[in-house]
PDB file of N, CA and C in Angstrom:
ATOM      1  N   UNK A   1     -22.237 -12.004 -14.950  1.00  0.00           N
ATOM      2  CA  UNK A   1     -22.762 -11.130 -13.929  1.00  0.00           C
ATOM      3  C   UNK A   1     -23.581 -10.034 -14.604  1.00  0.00           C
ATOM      4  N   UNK A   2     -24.527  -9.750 -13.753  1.00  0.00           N
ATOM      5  CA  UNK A   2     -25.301  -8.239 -14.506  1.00  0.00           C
ATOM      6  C   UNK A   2     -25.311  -7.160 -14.672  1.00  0.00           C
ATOM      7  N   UNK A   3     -24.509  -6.475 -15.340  1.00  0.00           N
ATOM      8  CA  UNK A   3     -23.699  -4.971 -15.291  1.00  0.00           C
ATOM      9  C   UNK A   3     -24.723  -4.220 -15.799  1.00  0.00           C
ATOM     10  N   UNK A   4     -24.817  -3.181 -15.029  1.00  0.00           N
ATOM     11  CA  UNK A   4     -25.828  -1.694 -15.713  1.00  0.00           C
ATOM     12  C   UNK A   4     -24.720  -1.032 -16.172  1.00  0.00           C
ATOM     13  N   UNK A   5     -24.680  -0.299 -17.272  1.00  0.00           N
ATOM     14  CA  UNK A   5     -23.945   0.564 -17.957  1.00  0.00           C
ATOM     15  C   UNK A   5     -24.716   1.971 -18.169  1.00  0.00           C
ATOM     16  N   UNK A   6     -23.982   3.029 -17.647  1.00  0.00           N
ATOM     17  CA  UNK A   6     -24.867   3.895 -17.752  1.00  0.00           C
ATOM     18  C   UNK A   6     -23.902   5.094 -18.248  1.00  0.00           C
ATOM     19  N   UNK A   7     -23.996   5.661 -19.532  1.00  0.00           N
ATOM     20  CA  UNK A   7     -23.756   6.930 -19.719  1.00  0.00           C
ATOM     21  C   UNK A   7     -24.255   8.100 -20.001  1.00  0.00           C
ATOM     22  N   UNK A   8     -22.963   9.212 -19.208  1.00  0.00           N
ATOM     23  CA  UNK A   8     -23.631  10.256 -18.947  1.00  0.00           C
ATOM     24  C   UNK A   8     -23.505  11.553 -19.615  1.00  0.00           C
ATOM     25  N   UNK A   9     -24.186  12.229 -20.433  1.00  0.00           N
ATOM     26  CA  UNK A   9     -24.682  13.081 -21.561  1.00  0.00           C
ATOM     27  C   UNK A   9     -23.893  13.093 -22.905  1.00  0.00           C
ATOM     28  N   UNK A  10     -23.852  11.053 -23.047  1.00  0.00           N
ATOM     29  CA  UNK A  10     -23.440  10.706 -24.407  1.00  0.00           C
ATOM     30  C   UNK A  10     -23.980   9.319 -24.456  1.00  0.00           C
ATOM     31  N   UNK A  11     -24.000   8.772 -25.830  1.00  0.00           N
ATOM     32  CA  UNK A  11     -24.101   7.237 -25.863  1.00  0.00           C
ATOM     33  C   UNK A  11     -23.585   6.656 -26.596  1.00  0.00           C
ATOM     34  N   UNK A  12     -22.765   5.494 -24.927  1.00  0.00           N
ATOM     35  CA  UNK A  12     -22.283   4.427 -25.325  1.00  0.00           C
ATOM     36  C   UNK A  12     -22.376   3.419 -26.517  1.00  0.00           C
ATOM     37  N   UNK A  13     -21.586   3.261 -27.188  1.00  0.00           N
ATOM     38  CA  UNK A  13     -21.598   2.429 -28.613  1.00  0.00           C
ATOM     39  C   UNK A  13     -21.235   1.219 -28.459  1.00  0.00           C
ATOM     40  N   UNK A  14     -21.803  -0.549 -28.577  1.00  0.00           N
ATOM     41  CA  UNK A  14     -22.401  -1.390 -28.276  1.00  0.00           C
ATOM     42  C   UNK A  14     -20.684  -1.902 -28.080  1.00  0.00           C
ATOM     43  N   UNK A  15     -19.848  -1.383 -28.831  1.00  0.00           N
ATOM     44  CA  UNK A  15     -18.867  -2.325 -28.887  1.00  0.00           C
ATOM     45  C   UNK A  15     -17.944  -1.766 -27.524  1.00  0.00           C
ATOM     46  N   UNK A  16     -18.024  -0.568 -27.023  1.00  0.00           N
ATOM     47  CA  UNK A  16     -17.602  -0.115 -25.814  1.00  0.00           C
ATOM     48  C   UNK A  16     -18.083  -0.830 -24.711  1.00  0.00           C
ATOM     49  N   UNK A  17     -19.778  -0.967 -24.740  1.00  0.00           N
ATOM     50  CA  UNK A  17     -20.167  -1.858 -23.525  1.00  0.00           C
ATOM     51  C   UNK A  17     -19.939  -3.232 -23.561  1.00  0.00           C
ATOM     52  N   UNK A  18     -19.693  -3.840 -24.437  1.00  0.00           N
ATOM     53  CA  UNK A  18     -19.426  -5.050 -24.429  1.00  0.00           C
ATOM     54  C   UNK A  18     -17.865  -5.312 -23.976  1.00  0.00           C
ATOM     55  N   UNK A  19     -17.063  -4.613 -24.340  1.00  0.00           N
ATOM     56  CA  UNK A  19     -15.791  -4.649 -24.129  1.00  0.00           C
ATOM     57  C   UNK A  19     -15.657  -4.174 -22.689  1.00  0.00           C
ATOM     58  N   UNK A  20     -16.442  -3.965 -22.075  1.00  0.00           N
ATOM     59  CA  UNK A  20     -16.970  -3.343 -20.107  1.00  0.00           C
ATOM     60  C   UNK A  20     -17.233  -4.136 -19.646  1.00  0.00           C
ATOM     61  N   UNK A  21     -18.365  -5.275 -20.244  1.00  0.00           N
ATOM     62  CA  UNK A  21     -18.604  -6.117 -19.776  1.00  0.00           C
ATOM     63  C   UNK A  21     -17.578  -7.233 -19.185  1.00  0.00           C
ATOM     64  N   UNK A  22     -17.034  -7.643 -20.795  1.00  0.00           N
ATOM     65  CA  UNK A  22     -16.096  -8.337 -20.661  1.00  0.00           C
ATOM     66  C   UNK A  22     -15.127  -8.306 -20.203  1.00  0.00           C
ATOM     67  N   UNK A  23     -14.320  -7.174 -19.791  1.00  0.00           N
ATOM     68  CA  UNK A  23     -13.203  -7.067 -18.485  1.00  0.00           C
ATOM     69  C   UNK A  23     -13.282  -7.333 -17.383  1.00  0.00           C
ATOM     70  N   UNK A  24     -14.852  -6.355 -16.855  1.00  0.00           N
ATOM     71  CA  UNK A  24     -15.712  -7.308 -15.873  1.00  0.00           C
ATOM     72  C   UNK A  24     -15.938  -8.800 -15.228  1.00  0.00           C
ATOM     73  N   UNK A  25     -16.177  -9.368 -16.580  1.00  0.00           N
ATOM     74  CA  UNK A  25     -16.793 -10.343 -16.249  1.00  0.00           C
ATOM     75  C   UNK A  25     -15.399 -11.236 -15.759  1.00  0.00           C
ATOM     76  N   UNK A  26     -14.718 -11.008 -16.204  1.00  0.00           N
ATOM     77  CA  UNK A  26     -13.101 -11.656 -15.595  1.00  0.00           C
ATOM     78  C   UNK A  26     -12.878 -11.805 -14.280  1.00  0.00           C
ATOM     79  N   UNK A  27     -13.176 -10.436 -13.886  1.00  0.00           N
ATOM     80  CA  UNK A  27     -13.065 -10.403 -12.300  1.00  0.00           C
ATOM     81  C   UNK A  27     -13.390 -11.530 -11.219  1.00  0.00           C
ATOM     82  N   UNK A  28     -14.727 -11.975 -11.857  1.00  0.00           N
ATOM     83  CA  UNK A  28     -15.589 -13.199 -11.959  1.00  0.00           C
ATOM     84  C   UNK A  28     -14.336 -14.263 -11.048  1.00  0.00           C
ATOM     85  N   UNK A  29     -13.063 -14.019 -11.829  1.00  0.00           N
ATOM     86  CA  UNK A  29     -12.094 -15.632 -11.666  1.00  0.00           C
ATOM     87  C   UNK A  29     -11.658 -15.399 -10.012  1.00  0.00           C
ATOM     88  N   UNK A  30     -11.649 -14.362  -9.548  1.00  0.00           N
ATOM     89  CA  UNK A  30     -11.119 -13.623  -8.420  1.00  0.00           C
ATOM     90  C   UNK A  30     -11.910 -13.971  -6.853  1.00  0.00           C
ATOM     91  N   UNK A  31     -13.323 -13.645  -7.717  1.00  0.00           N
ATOM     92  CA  UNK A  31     -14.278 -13.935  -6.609  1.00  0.00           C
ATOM     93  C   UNK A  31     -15.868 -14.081  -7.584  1.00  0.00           C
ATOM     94  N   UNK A  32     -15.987 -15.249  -7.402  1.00  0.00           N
ATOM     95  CA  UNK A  32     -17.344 -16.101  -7.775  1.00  0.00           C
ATOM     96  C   UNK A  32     -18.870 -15.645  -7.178  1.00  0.00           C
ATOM     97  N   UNK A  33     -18.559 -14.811  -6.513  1.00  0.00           N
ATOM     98  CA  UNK A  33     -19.927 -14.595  -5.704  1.00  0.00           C
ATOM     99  C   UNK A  33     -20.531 -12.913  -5.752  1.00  0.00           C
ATOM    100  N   UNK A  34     -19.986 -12.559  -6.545  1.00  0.00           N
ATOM    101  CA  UNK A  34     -20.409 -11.279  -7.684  1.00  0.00           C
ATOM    102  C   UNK A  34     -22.153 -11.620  -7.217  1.00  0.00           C
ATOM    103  N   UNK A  35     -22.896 -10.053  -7.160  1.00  0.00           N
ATOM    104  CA  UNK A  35     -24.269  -9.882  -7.198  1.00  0.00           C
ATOM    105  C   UNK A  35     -24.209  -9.238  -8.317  1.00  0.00           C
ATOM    106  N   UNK A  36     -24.045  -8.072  -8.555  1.00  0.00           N
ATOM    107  CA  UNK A  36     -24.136  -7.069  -9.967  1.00  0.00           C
ATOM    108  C   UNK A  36     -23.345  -6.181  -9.329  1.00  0.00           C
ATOM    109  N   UNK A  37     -23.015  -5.261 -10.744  1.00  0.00           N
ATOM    110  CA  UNK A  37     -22.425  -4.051 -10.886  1.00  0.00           C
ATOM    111  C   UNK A  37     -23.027  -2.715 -11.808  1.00  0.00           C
ATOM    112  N   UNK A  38     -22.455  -1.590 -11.151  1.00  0.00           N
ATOM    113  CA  UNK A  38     -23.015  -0.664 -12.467  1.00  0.00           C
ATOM    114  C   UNK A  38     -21.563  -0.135 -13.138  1.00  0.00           C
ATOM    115  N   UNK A  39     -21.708   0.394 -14.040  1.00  0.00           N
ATOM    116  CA  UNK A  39     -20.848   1.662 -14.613  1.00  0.00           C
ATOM    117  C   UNK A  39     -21.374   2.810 -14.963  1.00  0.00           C
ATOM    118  N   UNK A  40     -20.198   3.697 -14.892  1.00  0.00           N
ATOM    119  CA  UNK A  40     -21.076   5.175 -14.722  1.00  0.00           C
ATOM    120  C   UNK A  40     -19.902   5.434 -15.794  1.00  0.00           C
ATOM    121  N   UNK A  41     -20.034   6.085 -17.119  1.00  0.00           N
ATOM    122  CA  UNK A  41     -18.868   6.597 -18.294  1.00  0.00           C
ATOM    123  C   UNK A  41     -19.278   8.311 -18.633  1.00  0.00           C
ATOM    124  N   UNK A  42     -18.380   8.842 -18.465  1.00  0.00           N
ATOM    125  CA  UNK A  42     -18.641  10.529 -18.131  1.00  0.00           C
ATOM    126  C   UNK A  42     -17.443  10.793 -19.515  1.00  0.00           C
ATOM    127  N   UNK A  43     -17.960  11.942 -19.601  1.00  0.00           N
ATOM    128  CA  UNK A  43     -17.438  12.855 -20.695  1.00  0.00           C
ATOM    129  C   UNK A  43     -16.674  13.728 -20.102  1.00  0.00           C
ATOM    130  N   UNK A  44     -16.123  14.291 -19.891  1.00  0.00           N
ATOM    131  CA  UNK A  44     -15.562  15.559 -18.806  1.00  0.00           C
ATOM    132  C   UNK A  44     -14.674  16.860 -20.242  1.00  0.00           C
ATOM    133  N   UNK A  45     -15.302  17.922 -20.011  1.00  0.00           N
ATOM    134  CA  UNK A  45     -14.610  19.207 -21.098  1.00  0.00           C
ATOM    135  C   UNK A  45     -13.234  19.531 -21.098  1.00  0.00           C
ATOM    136  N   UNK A  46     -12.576  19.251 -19.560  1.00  0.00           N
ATOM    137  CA  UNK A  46     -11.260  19.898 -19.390  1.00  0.00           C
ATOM    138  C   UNK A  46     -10.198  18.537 -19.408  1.00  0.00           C
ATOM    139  N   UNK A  47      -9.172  19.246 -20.037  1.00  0.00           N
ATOM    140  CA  UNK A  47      -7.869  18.382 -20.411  1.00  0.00           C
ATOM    141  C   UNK A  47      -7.700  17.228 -21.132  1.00  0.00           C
ATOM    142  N   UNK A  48      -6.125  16.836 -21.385  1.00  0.00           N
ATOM    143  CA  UNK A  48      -6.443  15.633 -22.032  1.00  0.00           C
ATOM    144  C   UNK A  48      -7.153  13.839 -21.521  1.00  0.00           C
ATOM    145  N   UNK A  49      -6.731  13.801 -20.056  1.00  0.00           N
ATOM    146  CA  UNK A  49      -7.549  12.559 -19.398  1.00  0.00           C
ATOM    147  C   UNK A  49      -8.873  13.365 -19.580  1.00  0.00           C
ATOM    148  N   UNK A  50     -10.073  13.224 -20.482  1.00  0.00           N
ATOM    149  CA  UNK A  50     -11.171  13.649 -20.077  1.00  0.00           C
ATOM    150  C   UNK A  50     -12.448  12.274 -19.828  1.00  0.00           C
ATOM    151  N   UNK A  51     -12.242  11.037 -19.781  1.00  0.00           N
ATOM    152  CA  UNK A  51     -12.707  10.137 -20.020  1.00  0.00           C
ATOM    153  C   UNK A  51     -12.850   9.549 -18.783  1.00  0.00           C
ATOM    154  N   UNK A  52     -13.924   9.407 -17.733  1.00  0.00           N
ATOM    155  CA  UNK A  52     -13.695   8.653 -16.389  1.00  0.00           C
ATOM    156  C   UNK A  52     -14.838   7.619 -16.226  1.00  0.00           C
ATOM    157  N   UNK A  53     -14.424   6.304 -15.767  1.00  0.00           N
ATOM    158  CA  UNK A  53     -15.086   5.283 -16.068  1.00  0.00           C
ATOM    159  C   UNK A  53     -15.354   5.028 -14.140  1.00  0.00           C
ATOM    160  N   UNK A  54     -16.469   4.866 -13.515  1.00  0.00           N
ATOM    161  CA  UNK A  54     -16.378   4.343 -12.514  1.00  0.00           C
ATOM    162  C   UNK A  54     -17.298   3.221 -12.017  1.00  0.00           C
ATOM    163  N   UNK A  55     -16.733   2.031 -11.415  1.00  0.00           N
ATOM    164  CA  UNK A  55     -17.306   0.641 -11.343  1.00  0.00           C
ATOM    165  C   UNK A  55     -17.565  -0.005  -9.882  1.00  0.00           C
ATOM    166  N   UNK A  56     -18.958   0.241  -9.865  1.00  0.00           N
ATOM    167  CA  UNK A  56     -19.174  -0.393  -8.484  1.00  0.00           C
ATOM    168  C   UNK A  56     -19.601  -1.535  -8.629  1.00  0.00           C
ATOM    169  N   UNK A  57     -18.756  -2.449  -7.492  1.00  0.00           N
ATOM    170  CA  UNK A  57     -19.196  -4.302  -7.172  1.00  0.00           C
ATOM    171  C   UNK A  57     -20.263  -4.576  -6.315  1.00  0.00           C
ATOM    172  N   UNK A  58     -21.331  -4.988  -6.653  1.00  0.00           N
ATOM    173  CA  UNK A  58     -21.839  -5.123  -5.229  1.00  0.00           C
ATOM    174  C   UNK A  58     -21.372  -6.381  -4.603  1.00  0.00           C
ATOM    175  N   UNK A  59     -21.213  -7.334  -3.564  1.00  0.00           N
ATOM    176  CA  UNK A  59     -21.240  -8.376  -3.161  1.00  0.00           C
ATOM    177  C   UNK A  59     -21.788  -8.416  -2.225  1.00  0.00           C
ATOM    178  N   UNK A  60     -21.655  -9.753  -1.663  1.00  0.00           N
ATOM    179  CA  UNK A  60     -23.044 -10.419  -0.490  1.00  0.00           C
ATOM    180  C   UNK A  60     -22.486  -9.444   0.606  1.00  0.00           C
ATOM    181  N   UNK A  61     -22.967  -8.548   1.162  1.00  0.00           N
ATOM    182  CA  UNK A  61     -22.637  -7.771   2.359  1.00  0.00           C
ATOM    183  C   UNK A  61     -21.423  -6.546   2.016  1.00  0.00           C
ATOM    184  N   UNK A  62     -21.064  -6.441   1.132  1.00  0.00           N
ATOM    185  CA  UNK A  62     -20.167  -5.412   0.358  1.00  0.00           C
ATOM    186  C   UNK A  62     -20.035  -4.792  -0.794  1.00  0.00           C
ATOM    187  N   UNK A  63     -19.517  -3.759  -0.684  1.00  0.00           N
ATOM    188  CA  UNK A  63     -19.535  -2.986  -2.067  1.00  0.00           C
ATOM    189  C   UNK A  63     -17.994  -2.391  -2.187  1.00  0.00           C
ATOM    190  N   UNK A  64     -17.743  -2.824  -3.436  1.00  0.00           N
ATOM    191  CA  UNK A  64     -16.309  -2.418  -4.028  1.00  0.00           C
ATOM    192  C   UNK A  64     -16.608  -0.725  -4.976  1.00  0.00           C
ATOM    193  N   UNK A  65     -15.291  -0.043  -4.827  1.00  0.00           N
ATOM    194  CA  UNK A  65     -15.890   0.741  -5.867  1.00  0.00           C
ATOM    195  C   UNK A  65     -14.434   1.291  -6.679  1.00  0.00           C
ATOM    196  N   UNK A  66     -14.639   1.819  -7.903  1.00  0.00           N
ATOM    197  CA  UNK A  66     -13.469   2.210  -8.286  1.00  0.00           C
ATOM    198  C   UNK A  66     -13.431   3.288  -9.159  1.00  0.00           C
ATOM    199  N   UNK A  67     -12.658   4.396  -9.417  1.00  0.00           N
ATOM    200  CA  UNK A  67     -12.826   5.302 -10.394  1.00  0.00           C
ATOM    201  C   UNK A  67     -11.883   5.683 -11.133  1.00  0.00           C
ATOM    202  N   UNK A  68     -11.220   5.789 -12.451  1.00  0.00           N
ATOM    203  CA  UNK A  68     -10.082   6.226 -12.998  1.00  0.00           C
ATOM    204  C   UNK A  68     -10.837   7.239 -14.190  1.00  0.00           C
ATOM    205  N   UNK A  69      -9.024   8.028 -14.501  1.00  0.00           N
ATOM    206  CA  UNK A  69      -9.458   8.424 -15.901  1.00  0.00           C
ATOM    207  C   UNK A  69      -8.157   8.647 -16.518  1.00  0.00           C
ATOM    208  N   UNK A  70      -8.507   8.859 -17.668  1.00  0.00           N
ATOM    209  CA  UNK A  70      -7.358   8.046 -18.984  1.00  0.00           C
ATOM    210  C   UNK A  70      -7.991   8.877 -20.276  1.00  0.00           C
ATOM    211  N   UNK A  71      -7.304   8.576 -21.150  1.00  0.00           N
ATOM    212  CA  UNK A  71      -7.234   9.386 -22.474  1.00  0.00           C
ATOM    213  C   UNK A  71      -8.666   8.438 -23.304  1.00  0.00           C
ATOM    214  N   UNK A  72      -8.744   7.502 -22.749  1.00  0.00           N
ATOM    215  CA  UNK A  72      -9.927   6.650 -23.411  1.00  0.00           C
ATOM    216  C   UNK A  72     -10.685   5.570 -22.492  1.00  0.00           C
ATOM    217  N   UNK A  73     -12.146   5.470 -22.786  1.00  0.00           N
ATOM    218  CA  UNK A  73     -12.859   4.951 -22.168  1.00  0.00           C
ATOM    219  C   UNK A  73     -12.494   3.587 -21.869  1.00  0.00           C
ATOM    220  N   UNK A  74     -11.304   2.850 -22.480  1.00  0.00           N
ATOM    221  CA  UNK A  74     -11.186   1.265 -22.561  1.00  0.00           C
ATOM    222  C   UNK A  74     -10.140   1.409 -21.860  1.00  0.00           C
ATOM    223  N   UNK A  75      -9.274   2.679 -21.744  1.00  0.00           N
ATOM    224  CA  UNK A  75      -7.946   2.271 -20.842  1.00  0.00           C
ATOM    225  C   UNK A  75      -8.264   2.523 -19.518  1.00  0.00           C
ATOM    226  N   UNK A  76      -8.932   3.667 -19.476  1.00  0.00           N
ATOM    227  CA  UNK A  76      -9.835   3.774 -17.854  1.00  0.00           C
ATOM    228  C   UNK A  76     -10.619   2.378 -17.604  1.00  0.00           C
ATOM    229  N   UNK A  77     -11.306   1.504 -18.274  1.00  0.00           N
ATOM    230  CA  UNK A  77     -11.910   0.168 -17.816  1.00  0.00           C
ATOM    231  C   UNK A  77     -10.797  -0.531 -16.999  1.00  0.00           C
ATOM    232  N   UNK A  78      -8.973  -0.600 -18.130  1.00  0.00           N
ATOM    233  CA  UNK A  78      -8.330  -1.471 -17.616  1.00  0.00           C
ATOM    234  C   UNK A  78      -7.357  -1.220 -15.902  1.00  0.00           C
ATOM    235  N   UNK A  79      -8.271   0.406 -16.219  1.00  0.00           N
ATOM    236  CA  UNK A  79      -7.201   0.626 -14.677  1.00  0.00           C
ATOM    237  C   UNK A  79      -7.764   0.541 -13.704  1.00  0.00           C
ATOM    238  N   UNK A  80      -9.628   0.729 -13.780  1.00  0.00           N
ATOM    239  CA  UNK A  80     -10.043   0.396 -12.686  1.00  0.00           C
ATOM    240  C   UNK A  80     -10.676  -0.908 -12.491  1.00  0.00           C
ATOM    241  N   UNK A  81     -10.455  -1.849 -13.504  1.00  0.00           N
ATOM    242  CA  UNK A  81     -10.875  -3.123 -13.329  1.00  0.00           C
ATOM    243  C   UNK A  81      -9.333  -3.813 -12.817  1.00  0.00           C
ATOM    244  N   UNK A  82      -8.455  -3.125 -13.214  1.00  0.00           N
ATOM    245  CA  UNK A  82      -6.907  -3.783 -12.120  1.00  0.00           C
ATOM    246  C   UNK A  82      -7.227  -3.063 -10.754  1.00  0.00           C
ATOM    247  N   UNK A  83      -7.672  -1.989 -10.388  1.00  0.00           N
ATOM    248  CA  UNK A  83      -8.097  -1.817  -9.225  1.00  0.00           C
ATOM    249  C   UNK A  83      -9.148  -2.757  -8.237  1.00  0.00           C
ATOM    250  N   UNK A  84      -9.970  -2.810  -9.141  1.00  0.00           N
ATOM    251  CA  UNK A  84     -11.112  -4.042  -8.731  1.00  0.00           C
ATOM    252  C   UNK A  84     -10.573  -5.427  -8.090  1.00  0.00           C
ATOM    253  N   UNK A  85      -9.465  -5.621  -9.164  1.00  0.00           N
ATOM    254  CA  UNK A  85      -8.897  -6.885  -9.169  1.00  0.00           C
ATOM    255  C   UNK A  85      -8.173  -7.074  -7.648  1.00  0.00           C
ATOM    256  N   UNK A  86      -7.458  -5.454  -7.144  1.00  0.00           N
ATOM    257  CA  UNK A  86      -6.775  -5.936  -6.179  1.00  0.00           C
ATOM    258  C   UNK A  86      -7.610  -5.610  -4.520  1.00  0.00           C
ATOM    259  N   UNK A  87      -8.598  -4.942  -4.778  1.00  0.00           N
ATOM    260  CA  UNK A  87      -9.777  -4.830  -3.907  1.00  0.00           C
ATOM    261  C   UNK A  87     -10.783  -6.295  -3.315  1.00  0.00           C
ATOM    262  N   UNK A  88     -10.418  -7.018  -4.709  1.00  0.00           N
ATOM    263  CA  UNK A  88     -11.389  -8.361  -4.392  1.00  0.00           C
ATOM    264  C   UNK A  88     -10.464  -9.457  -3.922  1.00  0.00           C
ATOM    265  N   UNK A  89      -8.786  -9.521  -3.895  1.00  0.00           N
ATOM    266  CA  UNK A  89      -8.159 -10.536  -3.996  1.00  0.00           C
ATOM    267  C   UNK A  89      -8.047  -9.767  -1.995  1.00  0.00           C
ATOM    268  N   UNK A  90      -7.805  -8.691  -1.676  1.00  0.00           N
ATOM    269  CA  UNK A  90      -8.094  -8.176  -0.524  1.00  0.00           C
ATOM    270  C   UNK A  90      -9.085  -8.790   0.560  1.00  0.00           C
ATOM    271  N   UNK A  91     -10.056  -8.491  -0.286  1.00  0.00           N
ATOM    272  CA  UNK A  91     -11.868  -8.554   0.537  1.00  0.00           C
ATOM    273  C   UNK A  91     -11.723 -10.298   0.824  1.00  0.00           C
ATOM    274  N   UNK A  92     -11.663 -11.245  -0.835  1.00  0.00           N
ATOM    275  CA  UNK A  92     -11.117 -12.637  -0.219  1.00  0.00           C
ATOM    276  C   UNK A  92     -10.628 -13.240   0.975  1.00  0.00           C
ATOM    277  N   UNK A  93      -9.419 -12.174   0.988  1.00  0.00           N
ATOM    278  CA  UNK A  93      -8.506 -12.914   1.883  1.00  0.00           C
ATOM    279  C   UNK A  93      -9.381 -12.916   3.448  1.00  0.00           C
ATOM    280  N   UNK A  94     -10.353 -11.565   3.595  1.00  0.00           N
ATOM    281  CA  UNK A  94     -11.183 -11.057   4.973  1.00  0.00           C
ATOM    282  C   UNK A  94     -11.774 -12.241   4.734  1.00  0.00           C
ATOM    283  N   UNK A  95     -12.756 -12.391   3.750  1.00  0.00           N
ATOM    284  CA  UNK A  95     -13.539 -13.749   4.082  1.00  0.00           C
ATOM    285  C   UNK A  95     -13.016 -14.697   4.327  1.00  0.00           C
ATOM    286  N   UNK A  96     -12.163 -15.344   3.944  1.00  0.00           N
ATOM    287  CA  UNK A  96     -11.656 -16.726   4.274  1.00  0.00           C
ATOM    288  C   UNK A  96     -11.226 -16.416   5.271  1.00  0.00           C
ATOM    289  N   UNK A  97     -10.492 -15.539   6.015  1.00  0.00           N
ATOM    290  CA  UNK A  97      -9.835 -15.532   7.538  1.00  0.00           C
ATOM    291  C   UNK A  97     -10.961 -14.639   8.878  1.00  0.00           C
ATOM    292  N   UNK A  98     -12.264 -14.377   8.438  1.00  0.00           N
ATOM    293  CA  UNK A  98     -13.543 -14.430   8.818  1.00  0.00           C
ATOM    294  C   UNK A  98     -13.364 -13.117   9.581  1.00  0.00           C
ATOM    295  N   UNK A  99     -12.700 -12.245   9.046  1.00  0.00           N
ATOM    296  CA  UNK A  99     -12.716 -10.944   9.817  1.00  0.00           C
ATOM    297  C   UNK A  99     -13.735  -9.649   8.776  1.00  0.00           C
ATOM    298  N   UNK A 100     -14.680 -10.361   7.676  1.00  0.00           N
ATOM    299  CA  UNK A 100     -15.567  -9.472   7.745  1.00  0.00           C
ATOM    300  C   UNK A 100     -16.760  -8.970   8.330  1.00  0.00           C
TER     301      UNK A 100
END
């Protein structure tokens, strides 16, 4: 799928986006009909969660979205890509029982 990665007043280091991608692209197993996504990776000054990762899905007639934050940019991926995960196994179930 085609992920924009976008960070904001720092830059992302190749092995961070790839490792974005690839959590991502998992989601993939959930629901096959993925258009693209972006990410938005923020720096934030105050406290120790200062790291917030947020991931929007687009799909055919919908948009998923998710936002966490965590002590690091890869553990925020895994909490809002388990968020993702249970947003799309959700949205599924609407499509197949045709109440979207």
């Amino acid at each position: 799928m085609k992920l924009k990665v976008q960070s904001i007043h720092f830059d992302a280091d190749k092995k961070l986006v790839n490792f974005i991608q690839k959590k991502v692209d998992k989601l993939e197993t959930y629901f096959d009909r993925m258009v693209d996504g972006e990410v938005f990776l923020r720096l934030n000054n105050e406290g120790v969660e200062n790291k917030t990762v947020e991931i929007k899905l687009n799909l055919p007639g919908n948009q998923l979205f998710a936002v966490e934050k965590a002590r690091s940019f890869e553990a925020a991926t895994d909490q809002a890509t388990e968020a993702l995960k249970a947003q799309l196994k959700k949205f599924k179930t609407k499509v197949k029982y045709g109440r979207v």
